[in-house]
Structure formats: structure tokens, C-alpha cells
N, C-alpha and C. Protein backbone atom coordinates (compact mmCIF):
# COMPACT_ATOMS: atom_id res chain seq x y z
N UNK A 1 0.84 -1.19 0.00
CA UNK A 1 0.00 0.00 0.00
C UNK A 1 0.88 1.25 0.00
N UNK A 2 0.84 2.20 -1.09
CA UNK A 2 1.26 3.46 -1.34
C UNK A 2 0.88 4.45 -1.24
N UNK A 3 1.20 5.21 0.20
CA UNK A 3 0.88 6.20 0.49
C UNK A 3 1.37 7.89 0.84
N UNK A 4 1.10 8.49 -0.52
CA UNK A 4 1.48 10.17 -0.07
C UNK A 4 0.90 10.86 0.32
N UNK A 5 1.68 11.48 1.39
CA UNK A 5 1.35 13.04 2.82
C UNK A 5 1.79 14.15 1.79
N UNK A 6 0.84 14.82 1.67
CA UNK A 6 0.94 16.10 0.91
C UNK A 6 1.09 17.09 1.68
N UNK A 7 1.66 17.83 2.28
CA UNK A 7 2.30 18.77 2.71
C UNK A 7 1.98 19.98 2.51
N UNK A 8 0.73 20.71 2.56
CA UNK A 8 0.25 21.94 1.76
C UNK A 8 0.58 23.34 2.48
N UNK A 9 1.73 23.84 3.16
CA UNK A 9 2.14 25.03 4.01
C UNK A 9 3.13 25.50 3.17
N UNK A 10 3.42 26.45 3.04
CA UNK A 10 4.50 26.82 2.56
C UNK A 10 5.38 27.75 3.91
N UNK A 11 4.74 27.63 4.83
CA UNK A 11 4.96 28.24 6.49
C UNK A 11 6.26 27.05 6.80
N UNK A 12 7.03 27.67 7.37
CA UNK A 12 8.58 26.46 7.91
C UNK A 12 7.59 25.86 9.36
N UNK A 13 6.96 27.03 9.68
CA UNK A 13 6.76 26.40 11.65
C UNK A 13 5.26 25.79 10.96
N UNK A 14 4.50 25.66 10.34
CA UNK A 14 3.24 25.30 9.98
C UNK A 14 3.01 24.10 11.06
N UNK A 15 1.72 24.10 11.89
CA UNK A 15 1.14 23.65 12.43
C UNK A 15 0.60 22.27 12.11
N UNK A 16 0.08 22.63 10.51
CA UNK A 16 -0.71 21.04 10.13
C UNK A 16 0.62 20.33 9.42
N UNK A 17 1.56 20.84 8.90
CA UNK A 17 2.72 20.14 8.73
C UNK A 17 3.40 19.47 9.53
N UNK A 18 3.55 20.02 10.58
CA UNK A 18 4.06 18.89 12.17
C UNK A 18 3.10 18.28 12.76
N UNK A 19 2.03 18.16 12.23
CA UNK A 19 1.21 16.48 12.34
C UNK A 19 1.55 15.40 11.23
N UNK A 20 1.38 16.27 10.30
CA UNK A 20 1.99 15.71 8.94
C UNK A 20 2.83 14.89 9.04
N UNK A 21 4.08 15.60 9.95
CA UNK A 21 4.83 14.62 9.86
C UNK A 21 5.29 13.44 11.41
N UNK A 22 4.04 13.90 12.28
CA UNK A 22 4.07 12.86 13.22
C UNK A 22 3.43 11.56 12.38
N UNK A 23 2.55 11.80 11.62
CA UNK A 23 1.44 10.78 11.34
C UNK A 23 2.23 10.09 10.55
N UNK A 24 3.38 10.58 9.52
CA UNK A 24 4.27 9.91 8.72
C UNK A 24 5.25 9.20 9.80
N UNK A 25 5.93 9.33 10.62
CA UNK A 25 6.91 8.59 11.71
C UNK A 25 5.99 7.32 11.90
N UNK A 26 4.64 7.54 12.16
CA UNK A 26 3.76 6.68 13.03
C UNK A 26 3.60 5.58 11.97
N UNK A 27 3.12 6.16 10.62
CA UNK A 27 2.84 4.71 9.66
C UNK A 27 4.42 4.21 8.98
N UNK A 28 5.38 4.61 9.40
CA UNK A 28 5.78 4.29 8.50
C UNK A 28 7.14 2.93 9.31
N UNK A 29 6.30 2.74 10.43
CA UNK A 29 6.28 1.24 11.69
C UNK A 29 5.67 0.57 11.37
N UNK A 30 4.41 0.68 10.10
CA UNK A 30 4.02 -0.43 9.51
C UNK A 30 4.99 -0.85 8.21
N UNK A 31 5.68 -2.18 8.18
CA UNK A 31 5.99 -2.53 7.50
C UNK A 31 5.33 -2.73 6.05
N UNK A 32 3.74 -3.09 5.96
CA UNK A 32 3.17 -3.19 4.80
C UNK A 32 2.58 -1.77 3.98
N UNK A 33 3.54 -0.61 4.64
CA UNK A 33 3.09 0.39 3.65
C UNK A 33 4.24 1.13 3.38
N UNK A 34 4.29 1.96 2.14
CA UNK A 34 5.18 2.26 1.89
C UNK A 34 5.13 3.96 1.96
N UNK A 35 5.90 4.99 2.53
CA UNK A 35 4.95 6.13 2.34
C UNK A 35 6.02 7.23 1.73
N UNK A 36 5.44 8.38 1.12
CA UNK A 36 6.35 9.32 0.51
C UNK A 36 6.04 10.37 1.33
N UNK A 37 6.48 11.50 1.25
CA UNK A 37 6.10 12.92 1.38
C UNK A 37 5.63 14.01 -0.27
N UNK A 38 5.22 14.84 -0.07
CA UNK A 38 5.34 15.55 -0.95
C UNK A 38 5.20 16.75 -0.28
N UNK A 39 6.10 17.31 0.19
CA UNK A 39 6.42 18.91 0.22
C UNK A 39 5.96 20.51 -0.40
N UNK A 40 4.83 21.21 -0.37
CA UNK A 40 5.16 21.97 -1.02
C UNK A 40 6.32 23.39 -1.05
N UNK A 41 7.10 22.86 0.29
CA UNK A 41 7.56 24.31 0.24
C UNK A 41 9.16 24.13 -0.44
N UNK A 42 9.59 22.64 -0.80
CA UNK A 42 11.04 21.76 -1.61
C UNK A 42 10.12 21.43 -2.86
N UNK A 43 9.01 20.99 -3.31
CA UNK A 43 8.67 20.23 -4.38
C UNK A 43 8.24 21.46 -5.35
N UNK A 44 8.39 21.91 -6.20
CA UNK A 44 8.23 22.94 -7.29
C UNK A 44 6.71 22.24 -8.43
N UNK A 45 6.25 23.09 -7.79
CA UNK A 45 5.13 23.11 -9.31
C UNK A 45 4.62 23.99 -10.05
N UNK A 46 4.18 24.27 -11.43
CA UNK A 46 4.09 24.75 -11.61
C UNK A 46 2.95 25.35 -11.76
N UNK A 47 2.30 26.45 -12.01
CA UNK A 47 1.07 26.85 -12.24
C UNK A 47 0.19 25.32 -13.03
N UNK A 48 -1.11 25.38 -12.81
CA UNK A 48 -1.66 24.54 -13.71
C UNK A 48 -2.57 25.32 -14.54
N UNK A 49 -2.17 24.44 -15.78
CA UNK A 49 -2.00 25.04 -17.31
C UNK A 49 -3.24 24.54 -18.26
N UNK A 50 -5.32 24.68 -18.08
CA UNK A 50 -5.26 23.16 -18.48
C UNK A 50 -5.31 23.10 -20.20
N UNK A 51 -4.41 23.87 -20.75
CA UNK A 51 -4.18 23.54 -22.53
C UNK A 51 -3.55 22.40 -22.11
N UNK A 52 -2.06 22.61 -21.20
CA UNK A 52 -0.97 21.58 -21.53
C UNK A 52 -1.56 20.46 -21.15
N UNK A 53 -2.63 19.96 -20.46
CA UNK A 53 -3.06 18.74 -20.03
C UNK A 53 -4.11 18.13 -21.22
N UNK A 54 -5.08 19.17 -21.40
CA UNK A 54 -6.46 18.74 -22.59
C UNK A 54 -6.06 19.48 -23.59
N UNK A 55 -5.71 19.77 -24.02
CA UNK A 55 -5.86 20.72 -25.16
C UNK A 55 -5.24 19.38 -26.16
N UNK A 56 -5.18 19.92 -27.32
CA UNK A 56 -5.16 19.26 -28.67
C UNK A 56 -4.22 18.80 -29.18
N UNK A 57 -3.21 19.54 -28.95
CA UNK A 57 -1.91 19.22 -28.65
C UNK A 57 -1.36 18.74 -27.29
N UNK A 58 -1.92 18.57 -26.61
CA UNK A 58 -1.43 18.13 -25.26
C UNK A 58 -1.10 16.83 -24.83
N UNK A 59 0.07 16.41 -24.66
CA UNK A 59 0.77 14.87 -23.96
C UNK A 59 1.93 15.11 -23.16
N UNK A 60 1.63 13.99 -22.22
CA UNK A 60 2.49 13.57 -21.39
C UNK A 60 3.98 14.40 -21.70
N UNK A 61 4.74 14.08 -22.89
CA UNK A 61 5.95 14.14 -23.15
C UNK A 61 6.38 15.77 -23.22
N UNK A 62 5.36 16.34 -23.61
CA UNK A 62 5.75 17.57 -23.28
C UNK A 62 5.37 18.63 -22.14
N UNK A 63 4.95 17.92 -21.01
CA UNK A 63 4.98 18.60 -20.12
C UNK A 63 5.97 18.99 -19.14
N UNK A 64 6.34 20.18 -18.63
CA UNK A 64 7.30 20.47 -17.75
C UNK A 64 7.67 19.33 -16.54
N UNK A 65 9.08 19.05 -16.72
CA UNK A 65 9.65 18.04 -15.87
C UNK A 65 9.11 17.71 -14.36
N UNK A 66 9.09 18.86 -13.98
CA UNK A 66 8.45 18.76 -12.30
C UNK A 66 6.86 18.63 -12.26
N UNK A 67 5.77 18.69 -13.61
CA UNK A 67 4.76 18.03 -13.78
C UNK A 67 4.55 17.03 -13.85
N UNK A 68 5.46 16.31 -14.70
CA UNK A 68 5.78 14.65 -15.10
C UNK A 68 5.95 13.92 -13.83
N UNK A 69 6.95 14.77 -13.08
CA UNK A 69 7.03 13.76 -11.59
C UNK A 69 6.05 14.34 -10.98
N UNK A 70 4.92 15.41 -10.36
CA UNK A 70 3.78 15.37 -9.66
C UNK A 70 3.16 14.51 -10.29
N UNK A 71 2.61 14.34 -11.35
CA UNK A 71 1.95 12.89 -12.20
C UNK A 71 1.82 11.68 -11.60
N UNK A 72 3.61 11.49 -12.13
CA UNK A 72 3.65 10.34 -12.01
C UNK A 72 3.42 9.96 -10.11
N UNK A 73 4.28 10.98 -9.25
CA UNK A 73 3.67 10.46 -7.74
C UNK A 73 2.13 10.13 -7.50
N UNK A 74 1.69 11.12 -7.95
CA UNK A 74 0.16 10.95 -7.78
C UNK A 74 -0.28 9.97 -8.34
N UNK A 75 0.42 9.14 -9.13
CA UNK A 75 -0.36 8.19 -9.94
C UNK A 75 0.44 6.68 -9.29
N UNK A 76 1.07 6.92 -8.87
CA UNK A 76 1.92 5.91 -7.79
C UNK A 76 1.33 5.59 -6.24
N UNK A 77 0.68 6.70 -5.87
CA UNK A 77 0.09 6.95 -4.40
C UNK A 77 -1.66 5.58 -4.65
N UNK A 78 -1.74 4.71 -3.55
CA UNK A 78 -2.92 4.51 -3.38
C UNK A 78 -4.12 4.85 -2.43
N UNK A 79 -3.20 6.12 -1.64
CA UNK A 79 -3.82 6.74 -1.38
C UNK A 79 -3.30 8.44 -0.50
N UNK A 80 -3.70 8.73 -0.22
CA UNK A 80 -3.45 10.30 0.11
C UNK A 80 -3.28 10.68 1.48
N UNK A 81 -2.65 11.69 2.32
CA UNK A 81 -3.46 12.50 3.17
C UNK A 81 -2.59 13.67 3.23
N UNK A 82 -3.72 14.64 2.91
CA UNK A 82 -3.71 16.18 3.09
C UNK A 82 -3.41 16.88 3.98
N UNK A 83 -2.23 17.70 4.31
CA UNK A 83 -2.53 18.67 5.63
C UNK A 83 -2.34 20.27 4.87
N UNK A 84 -3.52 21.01 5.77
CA UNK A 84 -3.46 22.26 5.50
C UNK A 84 -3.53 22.93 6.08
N UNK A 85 -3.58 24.27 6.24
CA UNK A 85 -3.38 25.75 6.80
C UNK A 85 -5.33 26.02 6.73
N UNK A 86 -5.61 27.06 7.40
CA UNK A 86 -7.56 27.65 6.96
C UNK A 86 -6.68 28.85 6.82
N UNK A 87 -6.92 29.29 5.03
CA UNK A 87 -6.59 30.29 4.41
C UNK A 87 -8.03 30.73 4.14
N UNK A 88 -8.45 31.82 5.07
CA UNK A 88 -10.05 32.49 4.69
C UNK A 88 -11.13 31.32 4.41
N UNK A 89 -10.87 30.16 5.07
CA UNK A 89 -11.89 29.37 5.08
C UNK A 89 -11.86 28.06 3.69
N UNK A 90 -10.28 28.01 3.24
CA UNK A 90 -10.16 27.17 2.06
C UNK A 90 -8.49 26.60 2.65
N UNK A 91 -8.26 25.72 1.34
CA UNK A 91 -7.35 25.70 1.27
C UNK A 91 -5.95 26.21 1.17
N UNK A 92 -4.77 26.33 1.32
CA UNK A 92 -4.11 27.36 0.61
C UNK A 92 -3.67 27.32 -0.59
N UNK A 93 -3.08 28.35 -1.21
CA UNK A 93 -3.07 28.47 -2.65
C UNK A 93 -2.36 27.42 -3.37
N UNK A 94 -1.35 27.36 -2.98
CA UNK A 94 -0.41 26.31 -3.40
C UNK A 94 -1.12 24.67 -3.26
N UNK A 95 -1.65 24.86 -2.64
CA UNK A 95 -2.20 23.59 -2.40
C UNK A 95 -3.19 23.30 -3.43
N UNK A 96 -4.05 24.18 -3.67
CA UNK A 96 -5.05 23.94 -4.70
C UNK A 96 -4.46 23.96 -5.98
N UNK A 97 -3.22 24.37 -6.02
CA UNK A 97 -2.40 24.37 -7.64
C UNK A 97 -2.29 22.92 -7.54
N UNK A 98 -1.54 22.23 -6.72
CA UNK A 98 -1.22 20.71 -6.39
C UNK A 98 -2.42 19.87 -7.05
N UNK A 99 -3.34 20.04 -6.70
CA UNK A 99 -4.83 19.04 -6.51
C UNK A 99 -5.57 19.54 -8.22
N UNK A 100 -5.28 20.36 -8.22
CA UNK A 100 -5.50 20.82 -9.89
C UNK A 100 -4.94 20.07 -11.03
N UNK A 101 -3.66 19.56 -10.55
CA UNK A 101 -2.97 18.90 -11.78
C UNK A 101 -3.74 17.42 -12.01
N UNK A 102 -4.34 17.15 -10.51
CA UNK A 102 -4.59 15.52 -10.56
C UNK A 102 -6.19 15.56 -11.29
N UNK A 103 -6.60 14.48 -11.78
CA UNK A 103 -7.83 14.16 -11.55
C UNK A 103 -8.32 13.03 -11.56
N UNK A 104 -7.83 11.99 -12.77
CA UNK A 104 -7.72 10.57 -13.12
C UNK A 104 -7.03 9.87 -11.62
N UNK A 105 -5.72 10.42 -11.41
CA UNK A 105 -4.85 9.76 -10.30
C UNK A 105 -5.27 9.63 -9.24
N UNK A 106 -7.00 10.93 -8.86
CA UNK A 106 -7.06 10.65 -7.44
C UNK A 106 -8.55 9.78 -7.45
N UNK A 107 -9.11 8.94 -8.41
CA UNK A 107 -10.09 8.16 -8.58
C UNK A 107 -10.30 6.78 -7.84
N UNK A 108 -11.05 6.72 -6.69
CA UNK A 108 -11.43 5.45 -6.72
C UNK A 108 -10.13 5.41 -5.45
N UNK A 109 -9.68 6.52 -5.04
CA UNK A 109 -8.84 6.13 -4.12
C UNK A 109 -8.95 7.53 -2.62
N UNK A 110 -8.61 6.71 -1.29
CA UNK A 110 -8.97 7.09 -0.34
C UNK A 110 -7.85 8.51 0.10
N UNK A 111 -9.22 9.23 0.74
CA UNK A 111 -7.90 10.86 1.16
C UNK A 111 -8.43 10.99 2.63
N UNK A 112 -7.23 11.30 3.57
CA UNK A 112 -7.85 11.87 4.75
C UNK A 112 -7.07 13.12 5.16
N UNK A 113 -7.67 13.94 5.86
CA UNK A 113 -7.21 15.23 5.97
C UNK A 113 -6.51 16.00 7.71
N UNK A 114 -5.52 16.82 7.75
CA UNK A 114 -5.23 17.44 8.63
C UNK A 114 -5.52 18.79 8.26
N UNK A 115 -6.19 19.50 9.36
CA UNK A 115 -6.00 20.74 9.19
C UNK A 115 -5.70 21.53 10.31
N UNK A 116 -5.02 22.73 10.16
CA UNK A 116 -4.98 23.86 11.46
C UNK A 116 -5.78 25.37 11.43
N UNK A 117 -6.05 25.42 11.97
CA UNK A 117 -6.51 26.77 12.26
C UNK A 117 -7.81 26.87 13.67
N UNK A 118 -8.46 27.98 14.19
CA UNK A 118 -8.83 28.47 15.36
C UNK A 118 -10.20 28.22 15.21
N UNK A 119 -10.74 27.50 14.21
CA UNK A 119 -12.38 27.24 14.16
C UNK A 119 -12.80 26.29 14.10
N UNK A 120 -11.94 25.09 14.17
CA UNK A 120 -12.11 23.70 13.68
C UNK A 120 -11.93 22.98 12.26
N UNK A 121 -11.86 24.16 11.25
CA UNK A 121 -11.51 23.51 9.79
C UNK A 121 -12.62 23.32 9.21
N UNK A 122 -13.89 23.46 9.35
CA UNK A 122 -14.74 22.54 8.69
C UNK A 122 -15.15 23.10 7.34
N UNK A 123 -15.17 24.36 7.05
CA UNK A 123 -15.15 25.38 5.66
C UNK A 123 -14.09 24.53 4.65
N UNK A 124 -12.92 24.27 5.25
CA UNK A 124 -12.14 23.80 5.08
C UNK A 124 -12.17 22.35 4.11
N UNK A 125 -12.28 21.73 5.37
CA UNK A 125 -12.65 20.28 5.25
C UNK A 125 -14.11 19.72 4.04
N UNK A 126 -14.99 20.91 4.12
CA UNK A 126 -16.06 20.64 2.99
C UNK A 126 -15.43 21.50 1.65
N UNK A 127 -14.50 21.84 1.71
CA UNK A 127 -13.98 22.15 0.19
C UNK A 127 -13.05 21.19 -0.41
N UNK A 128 -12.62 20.32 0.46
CA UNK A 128 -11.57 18.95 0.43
C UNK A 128 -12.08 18.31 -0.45
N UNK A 129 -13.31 18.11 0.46
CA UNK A 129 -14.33 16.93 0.05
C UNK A 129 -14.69 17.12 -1.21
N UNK A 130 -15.49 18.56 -1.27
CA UNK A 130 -15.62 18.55 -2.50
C UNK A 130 -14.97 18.21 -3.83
N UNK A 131 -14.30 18.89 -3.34
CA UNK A 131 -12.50 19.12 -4.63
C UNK A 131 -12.64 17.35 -5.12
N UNK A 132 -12.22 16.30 -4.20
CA UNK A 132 -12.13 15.01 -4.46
C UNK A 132 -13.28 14.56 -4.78
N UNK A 133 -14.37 14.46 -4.38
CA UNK A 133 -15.74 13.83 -4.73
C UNK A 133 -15.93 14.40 -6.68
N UNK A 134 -15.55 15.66 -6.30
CA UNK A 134 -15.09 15.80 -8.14
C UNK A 134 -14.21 14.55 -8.80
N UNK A 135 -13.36 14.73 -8.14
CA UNK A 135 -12.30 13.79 -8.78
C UNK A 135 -12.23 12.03 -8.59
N UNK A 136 -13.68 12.02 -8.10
CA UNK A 136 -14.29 10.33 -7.67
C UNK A 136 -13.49 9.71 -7.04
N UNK A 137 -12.65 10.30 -5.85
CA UNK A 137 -12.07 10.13 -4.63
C UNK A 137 -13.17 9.89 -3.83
N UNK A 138 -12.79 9.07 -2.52
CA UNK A 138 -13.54 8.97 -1.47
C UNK A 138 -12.94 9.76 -0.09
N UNK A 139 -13.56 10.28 0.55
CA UNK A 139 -12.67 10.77 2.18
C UNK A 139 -13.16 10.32 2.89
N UNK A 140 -11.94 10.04 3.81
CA UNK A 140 -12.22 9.94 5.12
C UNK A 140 -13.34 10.48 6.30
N UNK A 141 -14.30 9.87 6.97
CA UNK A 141 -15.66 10.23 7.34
C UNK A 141 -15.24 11.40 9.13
N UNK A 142 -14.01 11.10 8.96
CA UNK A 142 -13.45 12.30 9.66
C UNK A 142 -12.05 12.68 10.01
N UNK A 143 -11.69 14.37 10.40
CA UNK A 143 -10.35 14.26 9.99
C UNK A 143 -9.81 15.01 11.06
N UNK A 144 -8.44 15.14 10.91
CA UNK A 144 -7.59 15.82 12.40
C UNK A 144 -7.66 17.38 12.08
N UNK A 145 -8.28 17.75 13.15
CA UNK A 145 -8.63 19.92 13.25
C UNK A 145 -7.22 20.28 14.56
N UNK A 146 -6.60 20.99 14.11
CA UNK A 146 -5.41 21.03 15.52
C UNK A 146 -5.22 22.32 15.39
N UNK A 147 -5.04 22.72 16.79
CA UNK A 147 -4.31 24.46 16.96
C UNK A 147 -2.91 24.65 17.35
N UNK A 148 -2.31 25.35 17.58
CA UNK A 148 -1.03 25.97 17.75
C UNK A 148 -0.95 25.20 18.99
N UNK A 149 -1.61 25.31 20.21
CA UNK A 149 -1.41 24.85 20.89
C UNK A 149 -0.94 23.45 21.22
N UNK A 150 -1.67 22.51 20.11
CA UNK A 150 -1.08 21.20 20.70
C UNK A 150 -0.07 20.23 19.97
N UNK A 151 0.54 21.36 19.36
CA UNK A 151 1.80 20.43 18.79
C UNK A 151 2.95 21.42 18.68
N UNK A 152 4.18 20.57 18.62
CA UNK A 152 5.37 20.86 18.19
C UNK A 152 6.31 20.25 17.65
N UNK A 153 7.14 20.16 16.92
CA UNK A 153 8.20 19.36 16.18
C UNK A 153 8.83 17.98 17.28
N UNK A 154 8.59 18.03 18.32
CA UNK A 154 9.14 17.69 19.35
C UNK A 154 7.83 16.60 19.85
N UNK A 155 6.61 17.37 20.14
CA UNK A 155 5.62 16.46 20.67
C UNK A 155 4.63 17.05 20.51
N UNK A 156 2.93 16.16 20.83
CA UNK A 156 2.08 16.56 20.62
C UNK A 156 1.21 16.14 22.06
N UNK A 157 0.19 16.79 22.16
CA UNK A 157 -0.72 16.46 23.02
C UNK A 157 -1.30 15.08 23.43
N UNK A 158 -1.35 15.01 24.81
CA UNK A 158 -1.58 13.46 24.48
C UNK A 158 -3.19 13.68 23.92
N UNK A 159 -4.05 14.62 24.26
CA UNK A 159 -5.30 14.32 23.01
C UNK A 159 -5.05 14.05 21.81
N UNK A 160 -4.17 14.89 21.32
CA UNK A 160 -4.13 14.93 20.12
C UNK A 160 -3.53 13.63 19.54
N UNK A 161 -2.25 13.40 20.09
CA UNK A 161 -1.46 11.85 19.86
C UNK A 161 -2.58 10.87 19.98
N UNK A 162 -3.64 10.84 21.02
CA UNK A 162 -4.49 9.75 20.87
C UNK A 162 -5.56 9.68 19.65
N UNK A 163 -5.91 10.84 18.61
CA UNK A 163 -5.95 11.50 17.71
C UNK A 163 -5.84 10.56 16.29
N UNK A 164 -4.35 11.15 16.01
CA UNK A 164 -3.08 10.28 15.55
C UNK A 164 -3.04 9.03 15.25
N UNK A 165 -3.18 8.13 16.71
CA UNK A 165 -3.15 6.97 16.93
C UNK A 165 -4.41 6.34 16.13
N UNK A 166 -5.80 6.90 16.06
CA UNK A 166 -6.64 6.31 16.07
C UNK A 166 -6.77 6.52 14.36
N UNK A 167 -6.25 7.43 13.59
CA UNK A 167 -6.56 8.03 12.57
C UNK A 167 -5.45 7.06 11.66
N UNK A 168 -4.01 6.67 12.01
CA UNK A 168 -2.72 6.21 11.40
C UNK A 168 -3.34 4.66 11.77
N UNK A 169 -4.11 4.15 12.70
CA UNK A 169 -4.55 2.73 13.02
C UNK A 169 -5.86 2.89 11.89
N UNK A 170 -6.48 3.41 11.58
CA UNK A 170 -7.82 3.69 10.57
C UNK A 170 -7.60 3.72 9.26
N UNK A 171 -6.35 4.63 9.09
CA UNK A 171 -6.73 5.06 7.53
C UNK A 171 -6.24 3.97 6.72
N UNK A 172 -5.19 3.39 7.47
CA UNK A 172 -4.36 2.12 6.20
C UNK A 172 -5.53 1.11 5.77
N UNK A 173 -6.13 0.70 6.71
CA UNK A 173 -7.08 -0.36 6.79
C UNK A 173 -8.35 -0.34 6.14
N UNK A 174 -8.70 1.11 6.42
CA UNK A 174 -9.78 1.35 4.90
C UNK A 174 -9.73 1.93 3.55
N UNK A 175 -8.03 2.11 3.65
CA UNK A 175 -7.63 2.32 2.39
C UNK A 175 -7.65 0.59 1.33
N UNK A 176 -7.18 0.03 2.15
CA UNK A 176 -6.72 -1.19 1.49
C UNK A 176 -8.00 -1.75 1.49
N UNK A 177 -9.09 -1.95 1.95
CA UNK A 177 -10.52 -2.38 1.58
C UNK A 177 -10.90 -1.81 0.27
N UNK A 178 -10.72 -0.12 0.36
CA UNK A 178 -11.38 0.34 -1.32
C UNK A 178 -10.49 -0.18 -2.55
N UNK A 179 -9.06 -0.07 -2.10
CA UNK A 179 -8.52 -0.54 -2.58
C UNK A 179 -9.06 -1.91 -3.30
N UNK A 180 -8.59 -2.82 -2.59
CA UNK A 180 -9.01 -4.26 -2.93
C UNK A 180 -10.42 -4.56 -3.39
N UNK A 181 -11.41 -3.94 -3.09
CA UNK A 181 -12.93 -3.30 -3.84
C UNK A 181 -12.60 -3.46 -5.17
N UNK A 182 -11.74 -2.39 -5.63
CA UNK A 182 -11.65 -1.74 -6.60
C UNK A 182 -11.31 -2.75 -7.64
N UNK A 183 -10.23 -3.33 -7.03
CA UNK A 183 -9.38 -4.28 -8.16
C UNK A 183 -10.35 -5.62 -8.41
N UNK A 184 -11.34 -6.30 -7.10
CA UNK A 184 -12.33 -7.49 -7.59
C UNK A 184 -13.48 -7.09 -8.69
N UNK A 185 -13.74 -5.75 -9.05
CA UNK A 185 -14.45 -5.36 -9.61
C UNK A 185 -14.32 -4.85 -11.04
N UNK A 186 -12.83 -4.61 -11.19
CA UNK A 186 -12.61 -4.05 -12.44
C UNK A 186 -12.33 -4.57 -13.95
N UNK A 187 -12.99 -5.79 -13.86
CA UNK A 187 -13.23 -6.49 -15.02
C UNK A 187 -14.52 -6.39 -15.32
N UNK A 188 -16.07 -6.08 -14.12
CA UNK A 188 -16.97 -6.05 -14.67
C UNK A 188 -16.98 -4.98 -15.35
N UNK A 189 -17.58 -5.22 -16.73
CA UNK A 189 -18.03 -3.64 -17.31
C UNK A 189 -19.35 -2.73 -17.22
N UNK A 190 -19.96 -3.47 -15.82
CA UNK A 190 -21.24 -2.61 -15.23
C UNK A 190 -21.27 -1.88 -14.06
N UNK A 191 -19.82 -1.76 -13.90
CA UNK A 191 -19.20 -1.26 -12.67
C UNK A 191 -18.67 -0.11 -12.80
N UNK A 192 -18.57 0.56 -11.99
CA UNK A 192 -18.15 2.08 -11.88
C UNK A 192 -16.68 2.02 -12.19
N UNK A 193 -15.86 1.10 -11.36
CA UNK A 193 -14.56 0.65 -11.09
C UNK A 193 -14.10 0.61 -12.86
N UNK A 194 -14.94 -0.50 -13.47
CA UNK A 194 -14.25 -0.80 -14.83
C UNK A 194 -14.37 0.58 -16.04
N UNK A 195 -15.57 1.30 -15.56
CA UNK A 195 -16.03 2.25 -16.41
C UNK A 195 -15.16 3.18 -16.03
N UNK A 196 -14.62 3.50 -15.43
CA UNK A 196 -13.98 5.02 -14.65
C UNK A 196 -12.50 4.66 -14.85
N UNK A 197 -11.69 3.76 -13.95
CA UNK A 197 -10.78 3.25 -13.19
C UNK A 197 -9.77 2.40 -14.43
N UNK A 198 -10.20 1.35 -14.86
CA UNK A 198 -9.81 0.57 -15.80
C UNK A 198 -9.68 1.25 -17.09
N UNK A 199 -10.61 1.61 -17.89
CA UNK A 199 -10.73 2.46 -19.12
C UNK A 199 -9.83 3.73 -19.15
N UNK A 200 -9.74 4.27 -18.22
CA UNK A 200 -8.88 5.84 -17.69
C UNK A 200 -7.81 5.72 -17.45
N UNK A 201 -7.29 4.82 -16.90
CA UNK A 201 -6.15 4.49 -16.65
C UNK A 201 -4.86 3.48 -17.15
């Protein structure tokens, strides 16, 4: 099971980034998964362009190098999780450039979310959803909301760690169900899986 932490701060001290990367320490003691990061404040992307993707002239081969590898990660990942900043009640910018490039890659596969900010995230969290339910992603039926207060590079709250615990024990396990869903199904051709998933990909 292949899983990338998307990293959406471009902030060094960012809040939902140092869950980010507790939750990465935590899964990555499971031996049966394999996990990446993706950074936005080291990983370069570029504006999204959508001629260079649909347009008429548009393939793979000529897209800018650091597109080719967001691609291809995203298309490597079986599944996701998001951490973000509440920029006026959304995502932040950079982040939505990220999630723009994908659409095929994030199909039929599971996302769960971190967020920070002083209201709970949930403006937030229903633009996530949205964004992916576009992109015939499924999310997670709930996600980590954290403040300044209960973390640091160093440690986190034991609420919050118990949090963590319950979310890094959750998400692998119902990733790999849709997962495995996905793949008994994708020979029928009356299935969403074969129509969407198989054909698209």
C-alpha cells in the first residue's frame, strides 16, 4: 500500500505540517506500507495550465519536468493524506495548484485530511471533500482539526497523539478495503470501477 502526505504550508513552523509529519513517523512502523512525502515548500510546481493537459496538442511528453514527476507520484500513491493551513476558510493556494494537476490519479482512491486553524476547519474540510468527490475520490468520514497549541516538532498532546493513533490505526485499513474493492471489480463492465478506473487508466 502506497501512500502520499501532501504537505500543503508553505509556512517552515506550519502547524498542520508537524502532524503531517508525526502521522508519517507513526505509519511508517508499519511494515506493509510504503509512504512518501510531498512537500510543497522543496517540491516545485508549476502553475496549472489546463491547454498543456487537454488541449489538442497536449501529452504527457511535453509537459514540464516537475509536472511529469507530480503525475507520475500521484499516480503511484494509493492513497493520500492532506494537511493544511484555513486560508479564509479554504485551502491554501499552493495547495489547490497541487490538486489541480490531478484528476484521473485521485479516482477510486482514499484521502484523509489534517487541518490547522482556530475554528475547527470545517469550511475547510467541505472544500476537500468537495475538490475530491469531483475527482471520484472517497474521504475519510473524519479528519484531524489542531491548533497551535497542541503540537510541536518535538511532541504533541496526548489528546491529540491519541488523535493520531486512532486516525494512522484507521486510515491504512480502509484504504486497502477500497482498494481491494476496486481491483475485484474491475473487469466487470457494469461497474463504476471498470467504467472510470480501468478504461482511464
Amino acid at each position: 500500500m502506497n501512500i502520499l502526505v501532501i504537505k500543503g504550508s508553505l509556512n517552515p513552523e506550519s502547524t498542520s505540517s508537524m502532524v503531517a509529519e508525526h502521522i508519517e513517523k507513526m505509519l511508517c512502523n508499519d511494515a506493509s506500507l510504503t509512504v512518501k512525502e510531498l512537500d510543497v515548500r522543496t517540491f516545485s510546481v508549476p502553475y496549472y495550465r489546463p491547454e498543456e493537459h487537454w488541449g489538442e496538442d497536449a501529452s504527457f511528453d511535453k509537459l514540464d519536468s516537475h509536472t511529469q514527476k507530480l503525475l507520475e507520484l500521484l499516480k503511484w500513491a494509493d492513497a493520500f493524506i492532506i494537511s493544511t493551513p484555513d486560508y479564509h476558510g479554504s485551502v491554501s493556494g499552493v495547495l489547490k495548484n497541487v490538486l489541480d494537476h490531478g484528476w484521473l490519479e485521485f479516482g477510486a482512491k482514499l484521502f484523509g485530511y489534517v487541518v490547522s486553524g482556530h475554528d475547527g476547519g470545517h469550511n475547510v474540510i467541505s472544500s476537500l471533500q468537495t475538490s475530491i468527490r469531483n475527482s471520484h475520490g472517497w474521504s475519510m468520514p473524519y479528519f484531524l482539526s489542531v491548533s497551535d497549541e497542541e503540537v510541536s516538532k518535538e511532541m504533541v498532546s496526548p489528546d491529540l497523539n491519541a488523535k493520531i493513533c486512532m486516525f494512522c490505526n484507521d486510515f491504512p485499513y480502509y484504504a486497502k478495503l477500497l482498494a481491494d474493492a476496486y481491483c475485484e471489480r474491475e473487469d466487470n463492465e457494469n461497474s463504476f470501477c471498470h467504467r472510470y478506473i480501468k478504461v482511464n487508466i
